[in-house]
Structures are given as structure tokens and as C-alpha cells.
Protein backbone atom coordinates (compact mmCIF):
# COMPACT_ATOMS: atom_id res chain seq x y z
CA UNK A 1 261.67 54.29 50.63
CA UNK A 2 258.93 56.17 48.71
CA UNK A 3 260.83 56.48 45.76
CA UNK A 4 261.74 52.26 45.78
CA UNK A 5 258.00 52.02 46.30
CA UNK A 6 256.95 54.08 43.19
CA UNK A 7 259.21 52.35 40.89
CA UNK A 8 257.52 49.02 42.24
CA UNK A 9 254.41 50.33 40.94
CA UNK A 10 255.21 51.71 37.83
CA UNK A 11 256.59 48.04 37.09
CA UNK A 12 253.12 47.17 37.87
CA UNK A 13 251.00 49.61 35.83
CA UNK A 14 253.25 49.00 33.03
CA UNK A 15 252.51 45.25 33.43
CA UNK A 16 248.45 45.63 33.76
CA UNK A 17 248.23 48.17 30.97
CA UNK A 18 247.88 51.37 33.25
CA UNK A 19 249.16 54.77 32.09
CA UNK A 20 251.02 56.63 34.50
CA UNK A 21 251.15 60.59 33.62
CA UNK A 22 251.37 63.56 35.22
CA UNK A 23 249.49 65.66 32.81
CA UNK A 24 246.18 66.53 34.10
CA UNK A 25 245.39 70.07 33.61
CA UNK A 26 243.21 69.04 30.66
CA UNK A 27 241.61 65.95 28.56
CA UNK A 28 243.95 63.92 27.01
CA UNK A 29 243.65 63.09 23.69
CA UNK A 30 245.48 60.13 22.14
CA UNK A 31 245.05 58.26 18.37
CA UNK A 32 245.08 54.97 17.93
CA UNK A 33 248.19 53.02 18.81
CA UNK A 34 249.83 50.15 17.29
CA UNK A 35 250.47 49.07 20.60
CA UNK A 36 247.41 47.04 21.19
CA UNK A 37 248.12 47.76 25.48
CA UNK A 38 247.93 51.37 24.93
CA UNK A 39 244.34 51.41 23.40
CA UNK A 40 242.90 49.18 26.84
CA UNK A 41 244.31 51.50 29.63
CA UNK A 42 241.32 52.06 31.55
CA UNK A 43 242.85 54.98 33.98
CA UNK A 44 246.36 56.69 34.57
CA UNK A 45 247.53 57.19 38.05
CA UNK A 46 250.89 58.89 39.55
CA UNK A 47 251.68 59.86 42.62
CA UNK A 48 254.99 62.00 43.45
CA UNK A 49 255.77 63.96 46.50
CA UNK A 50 252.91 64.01 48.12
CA UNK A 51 250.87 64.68 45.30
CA UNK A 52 248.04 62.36 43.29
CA UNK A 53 247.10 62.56 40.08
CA UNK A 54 244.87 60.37 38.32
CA UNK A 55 242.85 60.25 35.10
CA UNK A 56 239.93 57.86 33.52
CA UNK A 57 239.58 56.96 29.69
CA UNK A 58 236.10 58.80 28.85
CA UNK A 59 234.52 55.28 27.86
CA UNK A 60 231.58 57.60 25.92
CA UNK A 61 233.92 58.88 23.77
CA UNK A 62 235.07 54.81 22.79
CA UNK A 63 235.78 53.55 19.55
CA UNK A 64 236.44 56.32 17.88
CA UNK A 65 238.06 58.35 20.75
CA UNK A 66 240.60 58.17 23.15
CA UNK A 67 240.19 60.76 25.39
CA UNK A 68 241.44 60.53 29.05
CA UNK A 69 239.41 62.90 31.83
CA UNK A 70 241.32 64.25 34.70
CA UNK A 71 239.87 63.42 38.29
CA UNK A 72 240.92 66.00 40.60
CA UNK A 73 238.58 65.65 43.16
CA UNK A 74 236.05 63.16 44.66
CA UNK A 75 233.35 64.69 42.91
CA UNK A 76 234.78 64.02 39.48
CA UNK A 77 235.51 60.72 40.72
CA UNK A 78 231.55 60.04 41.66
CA UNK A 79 230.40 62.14 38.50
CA UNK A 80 232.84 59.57 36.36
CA UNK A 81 231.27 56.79 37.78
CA UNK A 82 227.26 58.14 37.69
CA UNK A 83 227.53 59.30 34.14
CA UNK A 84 229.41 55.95 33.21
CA UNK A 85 232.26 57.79 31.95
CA UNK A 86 233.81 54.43 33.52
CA UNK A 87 231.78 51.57 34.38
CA UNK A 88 232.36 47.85 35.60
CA UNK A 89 232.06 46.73 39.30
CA UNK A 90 235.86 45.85 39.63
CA UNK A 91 236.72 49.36 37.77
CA UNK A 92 233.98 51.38 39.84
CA UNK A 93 235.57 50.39 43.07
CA UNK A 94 238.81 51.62 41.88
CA UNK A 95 237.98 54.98 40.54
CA UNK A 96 236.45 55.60 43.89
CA UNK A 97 239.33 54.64 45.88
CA UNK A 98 241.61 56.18 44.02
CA UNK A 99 239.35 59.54 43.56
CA UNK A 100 239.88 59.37 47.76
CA UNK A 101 243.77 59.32 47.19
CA UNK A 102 243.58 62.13 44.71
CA UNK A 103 241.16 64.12 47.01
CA UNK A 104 242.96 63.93 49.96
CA UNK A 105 246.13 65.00 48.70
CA UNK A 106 245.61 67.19 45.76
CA UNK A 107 242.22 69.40 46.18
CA UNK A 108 242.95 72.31 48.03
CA UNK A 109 239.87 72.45 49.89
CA UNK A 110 240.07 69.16 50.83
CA UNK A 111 243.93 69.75 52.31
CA UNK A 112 242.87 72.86 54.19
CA UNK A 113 240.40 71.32 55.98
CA UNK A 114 242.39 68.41 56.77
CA UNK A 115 244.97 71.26 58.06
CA UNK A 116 242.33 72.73 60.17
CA UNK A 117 241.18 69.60 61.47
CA UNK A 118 244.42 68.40 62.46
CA UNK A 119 245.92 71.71 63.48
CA UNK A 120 243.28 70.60 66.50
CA UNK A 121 245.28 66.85 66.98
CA UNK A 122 242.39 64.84 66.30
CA UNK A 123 242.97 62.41 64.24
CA UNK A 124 239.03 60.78 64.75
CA UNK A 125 238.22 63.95 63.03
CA UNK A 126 240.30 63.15 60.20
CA UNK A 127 239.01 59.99 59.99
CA UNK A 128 235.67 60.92 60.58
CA UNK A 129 235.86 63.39 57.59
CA UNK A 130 237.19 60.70 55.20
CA UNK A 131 234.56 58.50 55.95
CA UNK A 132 231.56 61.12 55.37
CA UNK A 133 233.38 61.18 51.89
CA UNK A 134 233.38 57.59 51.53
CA UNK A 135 229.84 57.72 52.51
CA UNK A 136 229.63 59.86 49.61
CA UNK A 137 231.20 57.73 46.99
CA UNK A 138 228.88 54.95 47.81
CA UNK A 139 225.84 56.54 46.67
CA UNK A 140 227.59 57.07 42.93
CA UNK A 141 225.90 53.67 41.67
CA UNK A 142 223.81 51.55 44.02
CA UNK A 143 224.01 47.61 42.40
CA UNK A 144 227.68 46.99 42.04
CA UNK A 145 228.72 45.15 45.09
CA UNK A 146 232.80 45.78 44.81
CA UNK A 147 232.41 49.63 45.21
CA UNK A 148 230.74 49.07 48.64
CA UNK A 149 233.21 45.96 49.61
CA UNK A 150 236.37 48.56 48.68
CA UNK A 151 234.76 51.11 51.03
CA UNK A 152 234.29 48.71 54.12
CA UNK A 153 237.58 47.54 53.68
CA UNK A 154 239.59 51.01 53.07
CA UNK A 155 237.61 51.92 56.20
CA UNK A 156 239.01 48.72 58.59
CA UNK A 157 242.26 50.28 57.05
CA UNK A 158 241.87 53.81 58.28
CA UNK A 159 240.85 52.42 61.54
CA UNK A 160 243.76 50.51 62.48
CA UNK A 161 245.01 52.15 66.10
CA UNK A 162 247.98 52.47 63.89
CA UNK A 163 246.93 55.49 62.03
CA UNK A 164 247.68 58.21 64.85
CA UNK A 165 247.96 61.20 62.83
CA UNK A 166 246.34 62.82 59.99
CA UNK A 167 249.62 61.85 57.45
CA UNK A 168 249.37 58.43 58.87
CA UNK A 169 245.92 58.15 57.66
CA UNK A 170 246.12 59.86 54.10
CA UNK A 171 249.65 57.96 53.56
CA UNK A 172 247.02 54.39 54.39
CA UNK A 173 244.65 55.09 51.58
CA UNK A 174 247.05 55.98 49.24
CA UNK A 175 249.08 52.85 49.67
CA UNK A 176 245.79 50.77 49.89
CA UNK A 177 244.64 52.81 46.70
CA UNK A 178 248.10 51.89 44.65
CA UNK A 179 247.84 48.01 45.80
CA UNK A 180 244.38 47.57 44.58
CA UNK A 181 244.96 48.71 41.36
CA UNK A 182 248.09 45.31 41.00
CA UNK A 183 245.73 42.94 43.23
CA UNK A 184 242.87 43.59 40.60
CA UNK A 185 244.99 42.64 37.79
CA UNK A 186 246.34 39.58 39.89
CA UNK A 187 243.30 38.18 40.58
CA UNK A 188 241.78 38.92 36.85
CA UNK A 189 244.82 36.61 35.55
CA UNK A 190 243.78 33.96 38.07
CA UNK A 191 240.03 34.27 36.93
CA UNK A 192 241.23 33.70 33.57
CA UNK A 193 243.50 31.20 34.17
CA UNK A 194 240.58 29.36 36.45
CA UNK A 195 238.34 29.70 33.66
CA UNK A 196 239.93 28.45 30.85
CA UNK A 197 240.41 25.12 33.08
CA UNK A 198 237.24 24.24 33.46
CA UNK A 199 236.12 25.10 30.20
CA UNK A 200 238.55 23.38 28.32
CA UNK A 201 237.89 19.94 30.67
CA UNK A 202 234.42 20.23 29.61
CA UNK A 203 235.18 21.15 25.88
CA UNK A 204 237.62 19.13 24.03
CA UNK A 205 237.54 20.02 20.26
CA UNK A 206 240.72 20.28 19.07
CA UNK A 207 240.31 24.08 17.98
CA UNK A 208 239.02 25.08 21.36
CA UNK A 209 236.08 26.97 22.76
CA UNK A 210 233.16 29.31 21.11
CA UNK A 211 232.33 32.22 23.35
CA UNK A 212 229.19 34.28 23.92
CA UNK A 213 229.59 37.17 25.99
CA UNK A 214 227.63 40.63 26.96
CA UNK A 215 228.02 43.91 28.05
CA UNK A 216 232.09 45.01 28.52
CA UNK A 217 234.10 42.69 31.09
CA UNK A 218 237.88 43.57 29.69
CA UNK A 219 240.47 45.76 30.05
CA UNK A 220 238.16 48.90 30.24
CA UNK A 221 236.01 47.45 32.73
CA UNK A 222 238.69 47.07 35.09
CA UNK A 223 242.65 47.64 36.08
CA UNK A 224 243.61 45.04 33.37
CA UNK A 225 243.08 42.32 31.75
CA UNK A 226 239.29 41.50 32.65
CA UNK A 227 236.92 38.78 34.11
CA UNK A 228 234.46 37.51 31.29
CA UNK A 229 236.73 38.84 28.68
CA UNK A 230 239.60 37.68 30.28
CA UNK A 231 238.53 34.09 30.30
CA UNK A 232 238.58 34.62 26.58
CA UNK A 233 242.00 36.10 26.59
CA UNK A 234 243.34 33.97 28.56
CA UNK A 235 242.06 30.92 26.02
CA UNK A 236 243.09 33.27 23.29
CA UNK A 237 246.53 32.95 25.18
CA UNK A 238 246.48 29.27 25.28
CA UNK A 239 245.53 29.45 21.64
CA UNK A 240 242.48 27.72 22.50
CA UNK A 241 239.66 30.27 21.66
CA UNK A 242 238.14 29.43 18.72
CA UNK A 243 235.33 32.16 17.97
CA UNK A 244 234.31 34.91 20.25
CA UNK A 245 230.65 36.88 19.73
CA UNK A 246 229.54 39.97 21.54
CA UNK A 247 226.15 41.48 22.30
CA UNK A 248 225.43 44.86 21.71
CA UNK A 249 224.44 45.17 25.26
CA UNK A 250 221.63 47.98 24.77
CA UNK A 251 220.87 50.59 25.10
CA UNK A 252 224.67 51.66 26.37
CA UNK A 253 226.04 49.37 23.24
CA UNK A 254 229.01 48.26 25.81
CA UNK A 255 229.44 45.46 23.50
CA UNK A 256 229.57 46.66 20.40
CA UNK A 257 231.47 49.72 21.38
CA UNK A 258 233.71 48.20 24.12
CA UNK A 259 233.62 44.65 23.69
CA UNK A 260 234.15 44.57 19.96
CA UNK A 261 237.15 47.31 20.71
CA UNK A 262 239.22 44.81 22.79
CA UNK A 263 238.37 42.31 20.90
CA UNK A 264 239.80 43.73 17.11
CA UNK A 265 242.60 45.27 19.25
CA UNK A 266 243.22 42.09 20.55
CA UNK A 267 242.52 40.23 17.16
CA UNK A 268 240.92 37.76 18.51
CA UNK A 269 239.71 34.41 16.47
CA UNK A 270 236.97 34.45 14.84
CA UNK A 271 235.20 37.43 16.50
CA UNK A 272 231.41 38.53 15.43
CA UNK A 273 229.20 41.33 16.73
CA UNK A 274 225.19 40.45 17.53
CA UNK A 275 222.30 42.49 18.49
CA UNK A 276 220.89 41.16 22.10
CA UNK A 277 218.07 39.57 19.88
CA UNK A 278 220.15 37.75 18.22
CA UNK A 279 221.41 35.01 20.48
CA UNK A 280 219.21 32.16 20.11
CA UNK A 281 220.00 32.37 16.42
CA UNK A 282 223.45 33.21 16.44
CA UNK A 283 223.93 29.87 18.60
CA UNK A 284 221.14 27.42 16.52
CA UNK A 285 223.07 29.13 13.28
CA UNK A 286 226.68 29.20 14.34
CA UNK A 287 227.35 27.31 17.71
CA UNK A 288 228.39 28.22 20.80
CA UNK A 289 229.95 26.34 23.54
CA UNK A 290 229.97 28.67 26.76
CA UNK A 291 228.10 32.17 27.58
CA UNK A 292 230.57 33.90 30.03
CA UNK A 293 229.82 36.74 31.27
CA UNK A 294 230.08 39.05 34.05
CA UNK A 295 228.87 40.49 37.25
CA UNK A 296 228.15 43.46 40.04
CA UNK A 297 226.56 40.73 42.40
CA UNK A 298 226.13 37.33 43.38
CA UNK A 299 224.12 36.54 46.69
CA UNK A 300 224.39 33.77 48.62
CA UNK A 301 222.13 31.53 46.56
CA UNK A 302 223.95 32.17 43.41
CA UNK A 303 221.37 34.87 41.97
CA UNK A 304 223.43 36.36 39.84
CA UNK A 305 223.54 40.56 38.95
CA UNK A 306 224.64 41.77 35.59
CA UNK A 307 223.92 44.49 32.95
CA UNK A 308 220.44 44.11 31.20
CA UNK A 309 220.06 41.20 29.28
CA UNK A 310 222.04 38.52 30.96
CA UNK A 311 219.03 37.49 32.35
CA UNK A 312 218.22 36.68 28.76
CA UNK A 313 220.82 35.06 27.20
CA UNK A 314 220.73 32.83 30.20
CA UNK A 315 217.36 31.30 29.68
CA UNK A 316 218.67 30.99 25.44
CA UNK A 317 221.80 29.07 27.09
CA UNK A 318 219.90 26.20 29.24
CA UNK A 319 217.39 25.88 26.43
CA UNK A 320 219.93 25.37 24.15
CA UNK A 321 222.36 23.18 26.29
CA UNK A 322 225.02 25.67 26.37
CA UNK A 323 227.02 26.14 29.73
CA UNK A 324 226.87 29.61 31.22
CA UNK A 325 228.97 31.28 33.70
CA UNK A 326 230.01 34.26 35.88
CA UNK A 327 233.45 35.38 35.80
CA UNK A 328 233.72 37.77 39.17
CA UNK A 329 236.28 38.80 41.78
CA UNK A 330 235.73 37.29 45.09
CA UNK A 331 234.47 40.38 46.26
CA UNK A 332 231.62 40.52 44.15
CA UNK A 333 229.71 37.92 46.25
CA UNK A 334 227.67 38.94 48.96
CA UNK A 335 226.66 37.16 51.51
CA UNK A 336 224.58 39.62 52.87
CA UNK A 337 221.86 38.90 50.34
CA UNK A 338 220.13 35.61 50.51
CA UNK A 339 218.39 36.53 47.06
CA UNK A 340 218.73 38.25 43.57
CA UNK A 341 214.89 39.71 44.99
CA UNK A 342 216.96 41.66 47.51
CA UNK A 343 219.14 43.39 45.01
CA UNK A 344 218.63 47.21 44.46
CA UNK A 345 218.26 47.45 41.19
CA UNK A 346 219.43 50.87 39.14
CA UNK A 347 217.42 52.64 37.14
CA UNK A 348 218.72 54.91 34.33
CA UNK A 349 217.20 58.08 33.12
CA UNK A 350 214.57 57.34 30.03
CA UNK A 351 216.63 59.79 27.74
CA UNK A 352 219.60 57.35 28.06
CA UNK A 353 217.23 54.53 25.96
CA UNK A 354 214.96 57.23 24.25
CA UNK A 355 218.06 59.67 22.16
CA UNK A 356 219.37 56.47 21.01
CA UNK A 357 216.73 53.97 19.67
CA UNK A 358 214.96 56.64 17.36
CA UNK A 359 211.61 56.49 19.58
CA UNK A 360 209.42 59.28 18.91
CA UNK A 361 209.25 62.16 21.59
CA UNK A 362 207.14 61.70 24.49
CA UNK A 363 207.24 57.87 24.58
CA UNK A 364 207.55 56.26 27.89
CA UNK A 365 210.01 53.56 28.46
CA UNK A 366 211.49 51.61 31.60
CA UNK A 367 215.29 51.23 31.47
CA UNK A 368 217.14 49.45 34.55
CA UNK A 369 220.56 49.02 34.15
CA UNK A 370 220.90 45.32 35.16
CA UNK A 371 218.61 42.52 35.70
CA UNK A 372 219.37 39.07 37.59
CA UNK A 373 219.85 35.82 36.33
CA UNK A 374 218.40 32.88 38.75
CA UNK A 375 221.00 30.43 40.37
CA UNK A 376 218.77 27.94 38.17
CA UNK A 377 220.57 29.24 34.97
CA UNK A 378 223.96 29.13 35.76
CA UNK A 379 226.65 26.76 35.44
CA UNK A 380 229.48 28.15 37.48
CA UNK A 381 230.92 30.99 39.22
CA UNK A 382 234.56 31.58 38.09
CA UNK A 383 236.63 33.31 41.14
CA UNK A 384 240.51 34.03 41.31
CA UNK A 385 240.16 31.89 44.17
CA UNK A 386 238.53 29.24 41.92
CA UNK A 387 235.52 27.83 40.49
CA UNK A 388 232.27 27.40 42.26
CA UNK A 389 230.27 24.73 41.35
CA UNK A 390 226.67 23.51 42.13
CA UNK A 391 226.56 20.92 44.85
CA UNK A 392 224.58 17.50 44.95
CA UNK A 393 221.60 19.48 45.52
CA UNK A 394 221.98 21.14 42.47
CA UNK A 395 222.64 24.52 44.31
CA UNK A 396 225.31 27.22 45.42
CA UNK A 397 227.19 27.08 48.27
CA UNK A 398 228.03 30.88 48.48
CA UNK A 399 228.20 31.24 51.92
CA UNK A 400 230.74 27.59 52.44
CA UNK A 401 233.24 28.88 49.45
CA UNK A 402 233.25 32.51 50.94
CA UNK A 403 233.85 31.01 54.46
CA UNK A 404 236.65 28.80 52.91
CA UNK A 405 238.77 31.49 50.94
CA UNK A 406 238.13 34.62 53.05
């Protein structure tokens, strides 16, 4: 049964892109492939006989290396995802799932003291000890929604009655771990898919769509195939993109490392790199018919929260009369929130801004991750489960569409 089971999901990885190898005694360097899928495989994951193992592509390292970091513990996992060794809500949620699987069944410390804990048949200890290091995970990177919504649901999961032994409960999470990683790729196809609708019903040139988009919303930013970027791809697909720009995305340069990667190795139409400053010109200059873009949170108003400078390009895209949307998983929006003003907002150390803009030593700066764009600005919210639109009242109806498709 296991072994019908793991050939299921190596179908699967090899279908969204994901590497699976058992190597992981050391980084993994690779060259450039002509196989445009090998170059966008955001993690590799395997697990045989009991046993995980799981790597990340070392995103720092991106363009001009390939280097794949083994995660052998969930301390790698949340030292991964705090140093933004990976980054993207969708992909954040995964590493830290995933980091779980590999914990539990591959760190020796962590399987002795499972061994002592169930030596003692008490399985609430077990779970009790897997949720202190869920607990754990969550305080890796406090804005993005998903990595919080993958914990509360891997813990409903470890507390069915079900679960009556320690095995039971480790055997859960990995399963639950393994299905995420094809029902993130799923649902990105159905984003893109959704996406490309609406756009091309509201755009109708014969060539297709011009696209603005920040920060990194593809492949790397998630199990495969990507929100934002995957509304692009998907038009790409349809061979209805037309031109594609990126934004830098300072002071990380997602774009122009990340963005502009999956976009050559993709050869996509048309494609042009631009500084954040640049928009307002770029569109005046060249034209643009849709920002899309992503996000780590959308509260129940529709305030929307994305990396620095979204906030931005959406006030350039309403002055300008160009649509802009959010392409997000279902489980980026949260309820919870009424407001973008309730959003914790990350802050990143100074020396992340300072050692790469050339600022002299000793200059103070303020450098928060992500900012959040007003319901106001935005034209849609693009879903797998579809496309949320403004109502009568000109506002967002979070709270009916999550009611409707949970």
C-alpha cells in the first residue's frame, strides 16, 4: 500500500516540477538545465521506509545558482523560512509542514523522544509534543496567513480520535504533508485558469494581455506553477500574453532575481525588467493592461497584504485606469481580520536594505517587508475557487465567498 502510494506521488512531483532525491547529506549543486522544469523546482521531497527527506532551493543563491539546502530538522525548516532562503505564503506553509514530516521521522532526537513518550502509551503526549513544535514553526514569519492556516488544519488532523498511537499520528502528517504539496499545484492551475478568464473578457485585443507584476509569485514561490505568475503562464499557455514586466521588488530584488528567472526560463513574450520607480512610466510609456500580483493576506474587507510596494503600484494602477488584482489560494483570506490596520506587519533587519543600496554606514532606515493595499485599489481577488468581485456597494464580500466555498 505504501509503496502504490509513493509512486502516486512521484507522478505528482514530476507533474508540479518537484525534485524527489534522496541525497541530503550536503548542498546540492546543479547548472543550468535545458529543461526549463528543472530550473523552477522550489523543494525536493522523498519519503521511503519510514524515513523523510526533504530539501529547499537556496532562493539567495538565485540566478546564478542552483543550490538545494537539506532540511533535516524543524529548525532548518524555520531558519529556511526566517532567513528567506524560501519565501512566498503558499511555499512557507509547505516548508513548515513538511519540515514537521522530516522532523518527526528523521532527527534522532526528535524519534527518541517520541520513543520515550510513547514507551509511556500516551498518545496526548505525542500530540502534545507535535503541537509545541508547530507552535514553533509559527513564529518563523508573522504576516503570511497560509503558514498559520496549514498549522490549524494539520492540527484538526492530528486530533482526529482516529490517531490512537504515536505511528498513527506521525503516519497523519506525513500523508497530510505529501497531499499538500499536489493540492497546491491543483489549485495554482485553477487560479490561473480563473484568471486568465476574467482578464481576457475584459481585454479583447487580438494579441492578448500586458502584465505588471511584483515581487516573485511563480514556481519558486510555491509547489508549482504559481498564483500572480501563474495567471501569466497560464495566458502564456493560451498564447494570449502579450508582454510581461517585473519590478525589482526592493530591497530583496525578488523580481529581478526570481521573477525575471521564470520568466527567461519560461521565455515568455515580450518580457522587461523595471525598478519599483518605474511603474507609472513604464505604463504612460509602454502600456499595461492588468497589475497582478500576489498575496500573504486578505481580510475580510478586501485589504490586501503583499511584499513592499504593492501598495504602490496600486495607487499608479487606479490613476492610470489599469485593473489590478490578487491572485491567492483560498487560504490566504482571513476572516479573522476585519482590516489591513489589524495586520502584523514584519519588519526586516536594517542591514538587509543598508549592504545592498550602497548607503553610507551608520544611516538609519525603516524596512518592513510588506505593506497593504486598501480594498479601494483593487479590482479582484483571483481564487482556485474563483474570482471575487466587488459587489453593488462597491465592496468585498470576504466573509459571503469564504462562507460559500469553505
Amino acid at each position: 500500500s505504501n509503496n502504490v502510494k509513493l509512486i502516486n506521488f512521484k507522478e505528482i512531483f514530476s507533474i508540479c516540477g518537484i525534485l524527489l532525491n534522496t541525497n541530503t547529506s550536503s548542498n546540492i549543486k546543479q547548472t543550468m538545465s535545458n529543461n526549463k522544469g528543472d530550473n523552477l523546482r522550489s523543494l525536493t521531497f522523498s519519503f521511503e521506509n519510514g524515513t523523510a527527506k526533504f530539501t529547499v532551493l537556496d532562493q539567495l543563491a538565485l540566478p546564478h545558482e542552483t543550490t538545494y539546502v537539506p532540511i533535516l530538522n524543524i529548525q532548518d525548516a524555520w531558519d529556511a523560512i526566517r532567513s528567506m532562503r524560501i519565501r512566498g505564503a503558499p511555499l512557507i506553509a509547505i516548508v513548515a509542514v513538511l519540515g514537521l514530516a522530516v522532523d518527526l521521522t528523521s532527527n534522532a532526537a526528535t524519534v527518541s523522544e517520541l520513543d520515550r513518550i510513547a514507551a509511556a502509551d500516551d498518545v496526548e503526549g505525542v500530540k502534545t509534543f507535535v503541537f509545541q513544535k508547530m507552535d514553533y514553526l509559527k513564529t518563523s514569519r508573522p504576516t503570511a496567513v497560509n503558514l498559520f492556516n496549514a498549522m490549524e488544519e494539520l492540527k484538526g488532523i492530528v486530533d482526529n480520535a482516529e490517531n490512537v498511537s504515536r505511528e498513527d499520528v506521525v503516519n497523519a502528517i506525513v500523508t497530510h504533508a505529501q497531499y499538500m504539496l499536489e493540492r497546491d499545484v491543483s489549485d495554482n492551475k485553477a487560479i490561473g485558469a480563473h484568471g486568465a478568464d476574467d482578464l481576457l473578457a475584459r481585454h479583447t485585443h487580438p494579441d492578448g494581455v500586458r502584465v505588471v507584476t511584483i515581487c516573485n509569485t511563480g514556481s519558486l514561490a510555491t509547489a508549482g506553477w504559481g498564483t500572480a505568475l501563474g495567471v501569466a503562464r497560464e495566458l502564456q499557455r493560451r498564447g494570449k500574453l502579450r508582454s510581461i514586466a517585473a519590478l525589482e521588488t526592493r530591497p530583496y530584488n525578488q523580481g529581478s532575481r526570481l521573477t525575471a528567472y521564470e520568466i527567461l526560463t519560461e521565455h515568455m513574450p515580450n518580457p522587461c525588467l523595471i525598478c519599483d520607480s518605474m511603474a507609472a512610466s513604464y505604463i504612460r510609456a509602454k502600456g499595461a493592461d492588468a497589475c497582478v500580483v500576489g498575496a500573504d493576506r486578505v481580510c475580510a474587507n478586501g485589504d490586501t497584504a503583499n511584499k513592499i510596494g504593492t501598495f504602490q503600484l496600486s495607487i499608479t494602477a487606479k490613476e492610470m485606469g489599469v485593473d489590478f488584482f490578487v491572485a491567492s489560494p483560498f487560504t490566504t483570506l482571513d476572516v479573522e481580520l476585519e482590516s489591513g490596520d489589524m495586520i502584523e506587519i514584519e519588519e526586516r533587519p536594517p542591514g538587509e536594505m543598508l549592504d545592498s543600496s550602497g548607503a553610507p554606514k551608520g544611516m538609519s532606515c525603516w524596512n518592513p517587508a510588506f505593506d497593504v493595499t486598501p480594498a479601494d485599489y483593487i479590482t479582484g481577488i483571483i481564487t482556485e475557487k474563483g474570482v471575487l468581485r466587488k459587489g453593488a456597494d462597491g465592496k468585498f464580500d470576504v466573509k459571503g465567498f469564504v462562507a460559500k466555498h469553505s
